[in-house]
PDB file of N, CA and C in Angstrom:
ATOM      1  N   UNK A   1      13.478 -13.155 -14.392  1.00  0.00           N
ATOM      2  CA  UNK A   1      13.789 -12.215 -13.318  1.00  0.00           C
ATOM      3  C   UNK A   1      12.593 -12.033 -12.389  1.00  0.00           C
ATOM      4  N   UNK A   2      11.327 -11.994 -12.942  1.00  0.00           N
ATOM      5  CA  UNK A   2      10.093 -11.909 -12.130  1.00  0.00           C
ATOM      6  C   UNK A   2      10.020 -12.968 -11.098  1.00  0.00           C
ATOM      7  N   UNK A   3      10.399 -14.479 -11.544  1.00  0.00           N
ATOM      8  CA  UNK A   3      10.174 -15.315 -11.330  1.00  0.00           C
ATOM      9  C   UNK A   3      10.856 -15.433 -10.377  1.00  0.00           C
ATOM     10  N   UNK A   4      12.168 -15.328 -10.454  1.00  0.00           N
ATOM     11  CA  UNK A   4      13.238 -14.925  -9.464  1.00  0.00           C
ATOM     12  C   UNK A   4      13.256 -14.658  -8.046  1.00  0.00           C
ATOM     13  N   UNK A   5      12.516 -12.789  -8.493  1.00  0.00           N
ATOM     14  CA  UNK A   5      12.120 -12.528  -6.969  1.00  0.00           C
ATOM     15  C   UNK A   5      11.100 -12.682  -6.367  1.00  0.00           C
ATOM     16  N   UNK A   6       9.810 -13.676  -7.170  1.00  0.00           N
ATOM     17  CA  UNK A   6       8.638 -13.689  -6.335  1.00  0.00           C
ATOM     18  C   UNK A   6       9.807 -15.124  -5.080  1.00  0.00           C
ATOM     19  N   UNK A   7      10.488 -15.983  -5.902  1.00  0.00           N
ATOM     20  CA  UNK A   7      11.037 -16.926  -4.744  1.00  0.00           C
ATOM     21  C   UNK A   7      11.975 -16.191  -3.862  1.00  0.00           C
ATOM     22  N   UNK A   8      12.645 -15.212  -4.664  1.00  0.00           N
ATOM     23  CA  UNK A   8      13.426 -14.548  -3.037  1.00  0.00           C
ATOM     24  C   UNK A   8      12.384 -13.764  -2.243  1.00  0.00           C
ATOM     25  N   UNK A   9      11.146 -13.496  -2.405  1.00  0.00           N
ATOM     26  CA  UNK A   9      10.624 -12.891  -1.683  1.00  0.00           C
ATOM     27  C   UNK A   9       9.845 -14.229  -0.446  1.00  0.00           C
ATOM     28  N   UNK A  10       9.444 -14.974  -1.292  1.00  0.00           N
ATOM     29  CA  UNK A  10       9.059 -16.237  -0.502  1.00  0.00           C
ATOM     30  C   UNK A  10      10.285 -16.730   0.548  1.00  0.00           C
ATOM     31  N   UNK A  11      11.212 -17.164  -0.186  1.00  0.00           N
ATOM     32  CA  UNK A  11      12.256 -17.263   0.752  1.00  0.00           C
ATOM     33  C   UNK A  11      13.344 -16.374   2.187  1.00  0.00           C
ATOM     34  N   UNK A  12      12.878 -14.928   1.807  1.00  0.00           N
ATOM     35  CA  UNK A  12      12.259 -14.345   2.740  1.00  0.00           C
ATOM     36  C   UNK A  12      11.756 -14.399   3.646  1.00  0.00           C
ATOM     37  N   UNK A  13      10.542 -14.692   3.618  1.00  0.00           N
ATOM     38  CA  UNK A  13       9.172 -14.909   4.294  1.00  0.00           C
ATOM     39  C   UNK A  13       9.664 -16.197   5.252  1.00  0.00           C
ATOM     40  N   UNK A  14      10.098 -17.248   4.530  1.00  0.00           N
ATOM     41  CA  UNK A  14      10.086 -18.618   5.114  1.00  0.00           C
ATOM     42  C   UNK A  14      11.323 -18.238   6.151  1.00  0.00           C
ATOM     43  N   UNK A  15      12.389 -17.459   5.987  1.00  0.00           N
ATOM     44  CA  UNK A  15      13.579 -17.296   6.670  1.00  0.00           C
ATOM     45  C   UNK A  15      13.060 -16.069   8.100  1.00  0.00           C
ATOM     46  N   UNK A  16      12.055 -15.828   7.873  1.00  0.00           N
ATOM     47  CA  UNK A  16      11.221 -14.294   8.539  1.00  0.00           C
ATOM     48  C   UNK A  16      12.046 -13.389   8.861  1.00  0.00           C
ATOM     49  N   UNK A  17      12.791 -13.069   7.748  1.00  0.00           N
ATOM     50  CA  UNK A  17      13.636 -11.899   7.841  1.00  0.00           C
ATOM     51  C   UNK A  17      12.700 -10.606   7.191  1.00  0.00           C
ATOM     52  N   UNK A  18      12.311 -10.098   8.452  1.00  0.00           N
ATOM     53  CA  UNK A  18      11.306  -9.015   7.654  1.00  0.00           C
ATOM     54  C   UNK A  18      11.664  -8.003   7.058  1.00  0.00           C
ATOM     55  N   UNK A  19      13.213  -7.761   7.124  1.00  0.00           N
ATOM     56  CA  UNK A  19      13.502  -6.662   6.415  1.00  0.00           C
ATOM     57  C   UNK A  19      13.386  -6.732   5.415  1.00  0.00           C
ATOM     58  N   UNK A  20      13.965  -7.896   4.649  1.00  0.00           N
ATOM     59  CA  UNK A  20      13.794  -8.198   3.814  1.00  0.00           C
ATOM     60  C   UNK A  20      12.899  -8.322   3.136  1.00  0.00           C
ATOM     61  N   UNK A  21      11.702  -8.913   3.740  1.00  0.00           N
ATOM     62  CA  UNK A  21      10.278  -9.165   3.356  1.00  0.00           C
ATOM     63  C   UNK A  21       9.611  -8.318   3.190  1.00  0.00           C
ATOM     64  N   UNK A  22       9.650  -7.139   3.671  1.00  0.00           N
ATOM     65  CA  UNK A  22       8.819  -6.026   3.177  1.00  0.00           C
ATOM     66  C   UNK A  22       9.708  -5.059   2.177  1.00  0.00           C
ATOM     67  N   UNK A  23      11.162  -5.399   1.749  1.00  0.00           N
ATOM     68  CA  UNK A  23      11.763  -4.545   1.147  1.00  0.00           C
ATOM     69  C   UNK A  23      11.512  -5.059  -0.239  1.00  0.00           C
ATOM     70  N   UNK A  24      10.387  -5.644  -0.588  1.00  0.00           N
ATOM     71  CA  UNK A  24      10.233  -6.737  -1.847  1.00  0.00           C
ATOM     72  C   UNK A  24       8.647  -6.114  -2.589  1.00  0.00           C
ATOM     73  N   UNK A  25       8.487  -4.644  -1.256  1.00  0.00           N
ATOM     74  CA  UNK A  25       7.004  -4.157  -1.604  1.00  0.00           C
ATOM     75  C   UNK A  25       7.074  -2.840  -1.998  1.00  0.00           C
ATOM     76  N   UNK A  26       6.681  -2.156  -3.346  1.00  0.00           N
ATOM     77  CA  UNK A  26       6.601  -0.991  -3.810  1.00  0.00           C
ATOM     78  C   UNK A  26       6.454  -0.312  -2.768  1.00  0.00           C
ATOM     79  N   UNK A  27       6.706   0.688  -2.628  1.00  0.00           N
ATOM     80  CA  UNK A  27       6.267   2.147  -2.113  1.00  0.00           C
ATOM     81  C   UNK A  27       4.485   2.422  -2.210  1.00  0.00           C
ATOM     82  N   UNK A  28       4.383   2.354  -3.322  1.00  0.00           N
ATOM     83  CA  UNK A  28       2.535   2.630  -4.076  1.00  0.00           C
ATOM     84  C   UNK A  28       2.363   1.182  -3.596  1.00  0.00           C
ATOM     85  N   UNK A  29       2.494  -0.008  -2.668  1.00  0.00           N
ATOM     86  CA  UNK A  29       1.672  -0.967  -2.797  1.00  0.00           C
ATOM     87  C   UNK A  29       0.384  -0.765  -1.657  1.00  0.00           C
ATOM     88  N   UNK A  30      -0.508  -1.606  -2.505  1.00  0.00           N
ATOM     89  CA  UNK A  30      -2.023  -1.340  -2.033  1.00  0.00           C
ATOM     90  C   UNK A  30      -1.948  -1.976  -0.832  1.00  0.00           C
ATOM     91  N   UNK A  31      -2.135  -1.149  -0.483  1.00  0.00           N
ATOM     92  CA  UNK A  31      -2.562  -1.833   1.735  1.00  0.00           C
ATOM     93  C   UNK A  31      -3.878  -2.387   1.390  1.00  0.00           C
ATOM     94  N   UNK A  32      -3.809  -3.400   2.002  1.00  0.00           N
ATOM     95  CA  UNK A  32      -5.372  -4.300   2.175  1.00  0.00           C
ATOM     96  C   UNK A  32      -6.402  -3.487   3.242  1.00  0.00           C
ATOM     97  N   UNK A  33      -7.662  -2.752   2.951  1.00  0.00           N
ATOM     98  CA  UNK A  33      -8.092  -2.375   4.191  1.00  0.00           C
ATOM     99  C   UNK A  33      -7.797  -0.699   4.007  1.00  0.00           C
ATOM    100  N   UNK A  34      -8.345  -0.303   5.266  1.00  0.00           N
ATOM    101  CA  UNK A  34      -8.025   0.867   5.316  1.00  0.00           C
ATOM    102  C   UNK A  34      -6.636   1.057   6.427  1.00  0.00           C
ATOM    103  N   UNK A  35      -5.764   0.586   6.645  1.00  0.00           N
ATOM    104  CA  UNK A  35      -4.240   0.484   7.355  1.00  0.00           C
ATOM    105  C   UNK A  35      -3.468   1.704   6.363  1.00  0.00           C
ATOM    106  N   UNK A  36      -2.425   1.946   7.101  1.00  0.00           N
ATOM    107  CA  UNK A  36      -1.407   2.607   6.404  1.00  0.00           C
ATOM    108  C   UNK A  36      -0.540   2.063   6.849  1.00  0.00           C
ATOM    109  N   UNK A  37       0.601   2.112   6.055  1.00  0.00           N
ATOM    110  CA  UNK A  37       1.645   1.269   5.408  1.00  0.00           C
ATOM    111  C   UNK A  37       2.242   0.936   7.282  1.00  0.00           C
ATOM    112  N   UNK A  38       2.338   2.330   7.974  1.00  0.00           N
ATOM    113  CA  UNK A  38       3.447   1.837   9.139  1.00  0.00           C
ATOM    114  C   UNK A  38       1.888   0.207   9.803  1.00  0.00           C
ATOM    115  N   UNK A  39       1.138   0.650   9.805  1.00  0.00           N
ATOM    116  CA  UNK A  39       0.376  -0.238  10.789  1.00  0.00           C
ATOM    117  C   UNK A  39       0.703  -1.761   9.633  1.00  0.00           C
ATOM    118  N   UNK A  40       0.489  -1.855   8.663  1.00  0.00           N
ATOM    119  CA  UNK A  40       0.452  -2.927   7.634  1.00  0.00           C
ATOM    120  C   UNK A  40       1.860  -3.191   7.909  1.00  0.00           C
ATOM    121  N   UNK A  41       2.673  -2.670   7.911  1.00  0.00           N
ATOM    122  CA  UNK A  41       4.584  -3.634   8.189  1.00  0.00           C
ATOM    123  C   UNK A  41       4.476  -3.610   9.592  1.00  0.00           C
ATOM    124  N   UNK A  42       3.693  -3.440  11.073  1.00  0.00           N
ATOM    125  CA  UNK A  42       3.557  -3.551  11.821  1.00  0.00           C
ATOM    126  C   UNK A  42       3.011  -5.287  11.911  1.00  0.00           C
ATOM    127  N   UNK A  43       2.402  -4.868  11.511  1.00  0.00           N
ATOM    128  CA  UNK A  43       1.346  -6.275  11.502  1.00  0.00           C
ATOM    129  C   UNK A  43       2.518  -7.133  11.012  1.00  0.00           C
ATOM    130  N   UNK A  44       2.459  -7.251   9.579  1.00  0.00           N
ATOM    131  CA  UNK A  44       3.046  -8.315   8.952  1.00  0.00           C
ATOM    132  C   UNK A  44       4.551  -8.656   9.621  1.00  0.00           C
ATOM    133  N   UNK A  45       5.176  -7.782  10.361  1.00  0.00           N
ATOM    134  CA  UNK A  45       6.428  -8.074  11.406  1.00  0.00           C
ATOM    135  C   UNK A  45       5.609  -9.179  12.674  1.00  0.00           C
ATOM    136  N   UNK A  46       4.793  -8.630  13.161  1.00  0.00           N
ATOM    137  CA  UNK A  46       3.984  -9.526  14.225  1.00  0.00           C
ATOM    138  C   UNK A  46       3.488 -11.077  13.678  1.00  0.00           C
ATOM    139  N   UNK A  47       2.988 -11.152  12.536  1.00  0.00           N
ATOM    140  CA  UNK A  47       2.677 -12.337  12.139  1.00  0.00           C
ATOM    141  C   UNK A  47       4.229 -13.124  11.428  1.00  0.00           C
ATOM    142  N   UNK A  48       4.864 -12.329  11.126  1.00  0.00           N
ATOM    143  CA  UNK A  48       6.497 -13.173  10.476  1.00  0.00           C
ATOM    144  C   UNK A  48       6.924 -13.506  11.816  1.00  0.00           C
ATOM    145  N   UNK A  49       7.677 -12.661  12.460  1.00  0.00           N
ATOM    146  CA  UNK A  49       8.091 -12.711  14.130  1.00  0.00           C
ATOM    147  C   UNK A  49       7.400 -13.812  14.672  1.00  0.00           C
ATOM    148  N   UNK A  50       6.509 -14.069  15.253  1.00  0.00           N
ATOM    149  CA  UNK A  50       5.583 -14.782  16.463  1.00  0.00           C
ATOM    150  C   UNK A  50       5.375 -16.404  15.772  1.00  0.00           C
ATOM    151  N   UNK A  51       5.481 -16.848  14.570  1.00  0.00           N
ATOM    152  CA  UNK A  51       5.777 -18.389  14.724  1.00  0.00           C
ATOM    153  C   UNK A  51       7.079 -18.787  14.874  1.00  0.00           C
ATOM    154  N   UNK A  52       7.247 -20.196  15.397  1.00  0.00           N
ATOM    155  CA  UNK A  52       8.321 -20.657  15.401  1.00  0.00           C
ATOM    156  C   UNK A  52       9.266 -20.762  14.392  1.00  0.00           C
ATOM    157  N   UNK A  53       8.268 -21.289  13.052  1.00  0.00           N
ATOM    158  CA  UNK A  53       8.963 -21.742  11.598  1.00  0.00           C
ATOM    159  C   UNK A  53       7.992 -21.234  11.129  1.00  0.00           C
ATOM    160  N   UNK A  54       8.258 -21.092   9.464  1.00  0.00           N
ATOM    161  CA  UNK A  54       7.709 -20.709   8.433  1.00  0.00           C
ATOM    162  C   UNK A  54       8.140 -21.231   7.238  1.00  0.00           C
ATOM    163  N   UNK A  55       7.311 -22.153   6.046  1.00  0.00           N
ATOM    164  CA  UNK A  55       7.385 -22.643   5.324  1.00  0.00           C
ATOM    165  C   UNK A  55       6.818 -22.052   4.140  1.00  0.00           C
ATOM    166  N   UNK A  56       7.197 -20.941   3.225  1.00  0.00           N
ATOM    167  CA  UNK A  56       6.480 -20.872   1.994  1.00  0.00           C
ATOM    168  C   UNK A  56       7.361 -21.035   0.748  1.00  0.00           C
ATOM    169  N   UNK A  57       5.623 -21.887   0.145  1.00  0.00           N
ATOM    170  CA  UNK A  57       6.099 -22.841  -1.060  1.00  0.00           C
ATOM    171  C   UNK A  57       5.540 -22.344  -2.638  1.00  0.00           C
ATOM    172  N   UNK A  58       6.153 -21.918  -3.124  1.00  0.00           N
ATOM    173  CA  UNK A  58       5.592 -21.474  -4.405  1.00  0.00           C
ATOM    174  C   UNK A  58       5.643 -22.462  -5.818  1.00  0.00           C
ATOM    175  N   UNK A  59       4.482 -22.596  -6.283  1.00  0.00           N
ATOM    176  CA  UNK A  59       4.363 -23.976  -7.381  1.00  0.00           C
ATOM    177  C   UNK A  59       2.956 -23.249  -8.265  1.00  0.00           C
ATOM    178  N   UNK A  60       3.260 -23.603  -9.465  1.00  0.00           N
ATOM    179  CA  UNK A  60       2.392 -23.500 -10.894  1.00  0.00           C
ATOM    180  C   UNK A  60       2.634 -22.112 -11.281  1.00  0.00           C
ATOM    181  N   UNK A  61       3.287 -21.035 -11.161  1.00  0.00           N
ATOM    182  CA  UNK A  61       3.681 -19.691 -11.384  1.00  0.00           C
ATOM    183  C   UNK A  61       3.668 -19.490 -12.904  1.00  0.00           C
ATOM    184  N   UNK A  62       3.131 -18.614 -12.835  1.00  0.00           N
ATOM    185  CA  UNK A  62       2.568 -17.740 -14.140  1.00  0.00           C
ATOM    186  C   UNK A  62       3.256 -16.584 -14.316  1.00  0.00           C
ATOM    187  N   UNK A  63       3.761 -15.980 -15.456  1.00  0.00           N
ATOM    188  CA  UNK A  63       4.020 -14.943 -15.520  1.00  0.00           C
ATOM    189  C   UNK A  63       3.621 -14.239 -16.711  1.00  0.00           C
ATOM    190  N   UNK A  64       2.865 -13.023 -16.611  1.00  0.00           N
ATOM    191  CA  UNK A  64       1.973 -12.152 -17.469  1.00  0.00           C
ATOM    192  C   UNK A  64       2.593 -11.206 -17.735  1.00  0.00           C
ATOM    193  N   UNK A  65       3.108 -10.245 -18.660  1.00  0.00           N
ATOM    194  CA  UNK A  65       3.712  -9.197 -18.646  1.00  0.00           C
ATOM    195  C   UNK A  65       2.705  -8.323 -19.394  1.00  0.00           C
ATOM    196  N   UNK A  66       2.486  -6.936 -18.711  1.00  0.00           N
ATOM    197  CA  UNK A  66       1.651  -6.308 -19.023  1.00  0.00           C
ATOM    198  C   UNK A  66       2.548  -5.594 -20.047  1.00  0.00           C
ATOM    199  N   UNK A  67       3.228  -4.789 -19.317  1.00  0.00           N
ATOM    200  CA  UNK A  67       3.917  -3.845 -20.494  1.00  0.00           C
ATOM    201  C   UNK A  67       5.450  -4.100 -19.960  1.00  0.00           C
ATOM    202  N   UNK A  68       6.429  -2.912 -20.644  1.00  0.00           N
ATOM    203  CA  UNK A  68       8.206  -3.677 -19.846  1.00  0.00           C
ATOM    204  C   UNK A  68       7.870  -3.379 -18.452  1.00  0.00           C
ATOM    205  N   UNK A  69       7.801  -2.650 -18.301  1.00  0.00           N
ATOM    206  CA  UNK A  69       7.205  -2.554 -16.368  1.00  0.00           C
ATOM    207  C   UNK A  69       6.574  -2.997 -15.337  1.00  0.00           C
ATOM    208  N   UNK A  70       5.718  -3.584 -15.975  1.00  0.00           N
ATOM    209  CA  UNK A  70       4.643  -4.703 -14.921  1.00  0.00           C
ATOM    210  C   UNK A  70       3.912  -5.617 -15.272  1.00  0.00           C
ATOM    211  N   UNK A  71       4.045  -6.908 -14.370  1.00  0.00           N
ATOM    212  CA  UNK A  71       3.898  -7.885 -14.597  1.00  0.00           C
ATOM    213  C   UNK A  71       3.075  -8.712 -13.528  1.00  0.00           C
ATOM    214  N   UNK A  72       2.079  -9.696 -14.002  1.00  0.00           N
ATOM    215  CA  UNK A  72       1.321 -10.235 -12.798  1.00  0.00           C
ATOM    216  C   UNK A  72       1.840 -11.847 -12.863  1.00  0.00           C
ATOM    217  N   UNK A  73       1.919 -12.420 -11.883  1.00  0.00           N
ATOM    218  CA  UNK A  73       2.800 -13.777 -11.209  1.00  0.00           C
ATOM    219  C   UNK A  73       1.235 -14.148 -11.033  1.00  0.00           C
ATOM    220  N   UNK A  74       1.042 -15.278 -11.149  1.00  0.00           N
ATOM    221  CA  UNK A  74      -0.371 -16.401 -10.613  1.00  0.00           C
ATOM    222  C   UNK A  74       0.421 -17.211 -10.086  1.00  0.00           C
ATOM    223  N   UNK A  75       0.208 -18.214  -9.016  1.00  0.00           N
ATOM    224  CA  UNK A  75       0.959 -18.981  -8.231  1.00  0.00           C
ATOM    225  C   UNK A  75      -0.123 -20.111  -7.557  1.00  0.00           C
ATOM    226  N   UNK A  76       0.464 -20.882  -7.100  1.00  0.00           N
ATOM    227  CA  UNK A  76      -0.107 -21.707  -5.857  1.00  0.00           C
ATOM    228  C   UNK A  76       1.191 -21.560  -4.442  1.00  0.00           C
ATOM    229  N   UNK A  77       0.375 -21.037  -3.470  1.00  0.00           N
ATOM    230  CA  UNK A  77       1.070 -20.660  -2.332  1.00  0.00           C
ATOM    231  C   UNK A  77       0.975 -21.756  -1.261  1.00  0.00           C
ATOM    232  N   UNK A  78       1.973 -22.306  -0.791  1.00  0.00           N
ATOM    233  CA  UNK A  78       1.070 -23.154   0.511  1.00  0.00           C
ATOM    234  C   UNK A  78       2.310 -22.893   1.515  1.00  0.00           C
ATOM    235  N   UNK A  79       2.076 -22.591   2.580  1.00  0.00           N
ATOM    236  CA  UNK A  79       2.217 -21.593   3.909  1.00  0.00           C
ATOM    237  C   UNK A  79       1.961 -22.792   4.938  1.00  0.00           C
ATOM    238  N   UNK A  80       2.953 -23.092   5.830  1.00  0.00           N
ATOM    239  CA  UNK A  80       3.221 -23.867   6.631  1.00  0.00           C
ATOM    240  C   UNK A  80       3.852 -23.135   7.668  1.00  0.00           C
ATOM    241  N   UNK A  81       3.639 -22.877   8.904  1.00  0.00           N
ATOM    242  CA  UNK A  81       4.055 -22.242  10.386  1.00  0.00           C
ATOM    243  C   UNK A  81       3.437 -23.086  11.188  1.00  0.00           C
ATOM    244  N   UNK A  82       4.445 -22.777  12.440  1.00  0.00           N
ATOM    245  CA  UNK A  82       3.668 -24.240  13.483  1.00  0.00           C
ATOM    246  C   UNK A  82       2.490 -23.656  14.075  1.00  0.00           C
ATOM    247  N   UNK A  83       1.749 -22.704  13.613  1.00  0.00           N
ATOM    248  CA  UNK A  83       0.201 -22.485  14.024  1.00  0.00           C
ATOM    249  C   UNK A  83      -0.759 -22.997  13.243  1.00  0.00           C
ATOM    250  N   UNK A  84      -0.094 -22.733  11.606  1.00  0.00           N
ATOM    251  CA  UNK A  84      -1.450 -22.566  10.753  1.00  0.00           C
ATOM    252  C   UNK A  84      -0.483 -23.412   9.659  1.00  0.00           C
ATOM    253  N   UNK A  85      -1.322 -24.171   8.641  1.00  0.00           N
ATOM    254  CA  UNK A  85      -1.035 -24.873   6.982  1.00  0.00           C
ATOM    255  C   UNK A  85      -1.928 -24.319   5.899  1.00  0.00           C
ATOM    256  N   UNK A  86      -2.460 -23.392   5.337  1.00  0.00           N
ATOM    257  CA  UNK A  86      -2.934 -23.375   3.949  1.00  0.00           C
ATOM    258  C   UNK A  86      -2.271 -23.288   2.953  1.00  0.00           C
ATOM    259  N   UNK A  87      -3.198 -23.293   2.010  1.00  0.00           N
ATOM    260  CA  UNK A  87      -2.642 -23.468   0.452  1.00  0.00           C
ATOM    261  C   UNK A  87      -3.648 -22.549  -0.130  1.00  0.00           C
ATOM    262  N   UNK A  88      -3.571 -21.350  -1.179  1.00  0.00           N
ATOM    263  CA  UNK A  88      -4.552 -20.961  -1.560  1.00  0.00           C
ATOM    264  C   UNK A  88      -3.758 -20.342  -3.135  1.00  0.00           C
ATOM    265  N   UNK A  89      -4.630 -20.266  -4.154  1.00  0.00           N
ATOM    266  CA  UNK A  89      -4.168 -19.083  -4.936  1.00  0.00           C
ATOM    267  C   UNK A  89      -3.799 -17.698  -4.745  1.00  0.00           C
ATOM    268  N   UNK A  90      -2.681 -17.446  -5.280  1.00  0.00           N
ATOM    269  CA  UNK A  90      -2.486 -15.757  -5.057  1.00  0.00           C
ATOM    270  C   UNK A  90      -2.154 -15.234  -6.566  1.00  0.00           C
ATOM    271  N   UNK A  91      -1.810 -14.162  -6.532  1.00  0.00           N
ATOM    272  CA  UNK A  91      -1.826 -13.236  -7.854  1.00  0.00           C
ATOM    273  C   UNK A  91      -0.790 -11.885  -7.315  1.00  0.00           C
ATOM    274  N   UNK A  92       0.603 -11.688  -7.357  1.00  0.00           N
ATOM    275  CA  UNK A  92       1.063 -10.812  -6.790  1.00  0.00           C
ATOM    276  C   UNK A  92       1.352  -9.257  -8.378  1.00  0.00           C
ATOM    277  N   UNK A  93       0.534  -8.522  -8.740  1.00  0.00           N
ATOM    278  CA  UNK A  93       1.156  -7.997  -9.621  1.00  0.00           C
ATOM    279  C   UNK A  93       2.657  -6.930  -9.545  1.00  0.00           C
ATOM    280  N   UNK A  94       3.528  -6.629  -9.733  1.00  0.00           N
ATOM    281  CA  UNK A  94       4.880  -6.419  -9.781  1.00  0.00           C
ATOM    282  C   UNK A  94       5.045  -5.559 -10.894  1.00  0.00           C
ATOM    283  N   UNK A  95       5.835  -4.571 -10.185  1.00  0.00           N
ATOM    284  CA  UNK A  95       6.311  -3.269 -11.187  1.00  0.00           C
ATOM    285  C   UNK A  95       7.750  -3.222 -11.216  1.00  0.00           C
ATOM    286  N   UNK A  96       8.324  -3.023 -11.980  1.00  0.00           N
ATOM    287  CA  UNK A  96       9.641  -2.737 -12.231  1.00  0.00           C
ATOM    288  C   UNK A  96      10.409  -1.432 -11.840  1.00  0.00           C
ATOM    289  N   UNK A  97      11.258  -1.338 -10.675  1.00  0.00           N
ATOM    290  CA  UNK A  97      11.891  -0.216 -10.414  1.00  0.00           C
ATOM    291  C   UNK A  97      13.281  -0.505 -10.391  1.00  0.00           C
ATOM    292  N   UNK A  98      14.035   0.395 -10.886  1.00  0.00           N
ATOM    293  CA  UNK A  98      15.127   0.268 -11.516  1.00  0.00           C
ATOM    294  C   UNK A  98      15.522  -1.250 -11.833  1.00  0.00           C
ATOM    295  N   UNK A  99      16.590  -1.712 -11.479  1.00  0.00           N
ATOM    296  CA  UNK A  99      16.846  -3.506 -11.912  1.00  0.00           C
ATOM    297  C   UNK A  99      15.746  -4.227 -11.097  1.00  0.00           C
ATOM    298  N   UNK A 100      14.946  -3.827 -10.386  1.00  0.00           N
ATOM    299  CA  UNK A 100      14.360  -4.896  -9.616  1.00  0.00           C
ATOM    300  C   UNK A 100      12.851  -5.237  -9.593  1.00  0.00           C
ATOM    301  N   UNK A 101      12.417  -5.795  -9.224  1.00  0.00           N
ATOM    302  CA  UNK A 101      11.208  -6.065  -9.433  1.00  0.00           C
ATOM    303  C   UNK A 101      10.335  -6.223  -8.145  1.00  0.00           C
ATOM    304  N   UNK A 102       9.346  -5.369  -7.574  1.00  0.00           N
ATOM    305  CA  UNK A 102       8.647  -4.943  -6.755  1.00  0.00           C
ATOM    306  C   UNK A 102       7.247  -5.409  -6.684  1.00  0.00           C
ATOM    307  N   UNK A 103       6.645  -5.829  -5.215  1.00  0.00           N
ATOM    308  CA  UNK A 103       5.396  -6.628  -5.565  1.00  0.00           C
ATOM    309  C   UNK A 103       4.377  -4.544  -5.143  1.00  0.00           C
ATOM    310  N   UNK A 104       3.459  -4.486  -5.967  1.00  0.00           N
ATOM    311  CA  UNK A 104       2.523  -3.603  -6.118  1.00  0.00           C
ATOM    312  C   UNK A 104       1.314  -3.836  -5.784  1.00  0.00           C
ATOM    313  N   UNK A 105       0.649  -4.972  -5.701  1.00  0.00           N
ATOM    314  CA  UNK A 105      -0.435  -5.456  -5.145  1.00  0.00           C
ATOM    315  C   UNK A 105      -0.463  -6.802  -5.140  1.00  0.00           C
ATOM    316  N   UNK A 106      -1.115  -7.202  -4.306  1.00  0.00           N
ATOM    317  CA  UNK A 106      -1.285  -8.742  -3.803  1.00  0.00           C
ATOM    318  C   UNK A 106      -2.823  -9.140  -3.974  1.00  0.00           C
ATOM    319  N   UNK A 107      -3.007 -10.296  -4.358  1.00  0.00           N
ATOM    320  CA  UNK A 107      -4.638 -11.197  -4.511  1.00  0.00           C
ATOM    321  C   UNK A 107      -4.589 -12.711  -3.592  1.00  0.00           C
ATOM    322  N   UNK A 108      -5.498 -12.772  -3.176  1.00  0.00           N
ATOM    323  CA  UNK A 108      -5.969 -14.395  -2.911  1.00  0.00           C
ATOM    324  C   UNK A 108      -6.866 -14.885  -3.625  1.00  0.00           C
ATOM    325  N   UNK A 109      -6.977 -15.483  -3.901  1.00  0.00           N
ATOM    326  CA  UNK A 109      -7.916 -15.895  -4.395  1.00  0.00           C
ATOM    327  C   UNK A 109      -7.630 -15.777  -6.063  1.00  0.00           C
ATOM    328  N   UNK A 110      -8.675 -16.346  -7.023  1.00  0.00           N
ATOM    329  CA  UNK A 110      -8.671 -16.185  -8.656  1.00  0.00           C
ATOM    330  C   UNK A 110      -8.520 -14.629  -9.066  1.00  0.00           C
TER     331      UNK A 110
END
């Protein structure tokens, strides 16, 4: 099930349906920075919105379960839009609210 929605959340992303894409993020998730949440789904609408295409690819996924409630995903991400191509590690950890499974904080890197 974790596994599940880290790809519907990717697939999401790749479709840039942002409603969707941010409806895949806890309430408590950690804003990167000092932003609050409206400026952070501001943004991330501006960067989904403004490429043409969007390609994200999720491969080597890990899944850690801390306790029944939360769980951390390790991944290899690689992100294709007609501006930009990387590939980097991420780490999305995920809490469980009611049937679903919610990303709570996000990593790049190890």
């Amino acid at each position: 099930a974790v596994l599940n929605r880290v790809q519907e959340w990717a697939a999401a992303w790749s479709a840039k349906d942002v409603k969707s894409y941010l409806a895949f993020y806890a309430e408590d998730f950690k804003i990167p920075g000092d932003a609050s949440r409206a400026d952070w789904e501001a943004q991330r609408n501006e960067r989904i919105s403004k490429p043409k295409s969007i390609i994200v690819r999720i491969s080597k996924a890990k899944v850690n379960f801390i306790d029944d409630s939360h769980a951390s995903v390790t991944f290899k991400q690689s992100y294709h839009a007609s501006h930009l191509h990387n590939s980097a590690s991420k780490t999305l950890v995920m809490v469980k609210s009611g049937d679903n499974w919610l990303i709570q904080e996000e990593r790049t890197g190890k």
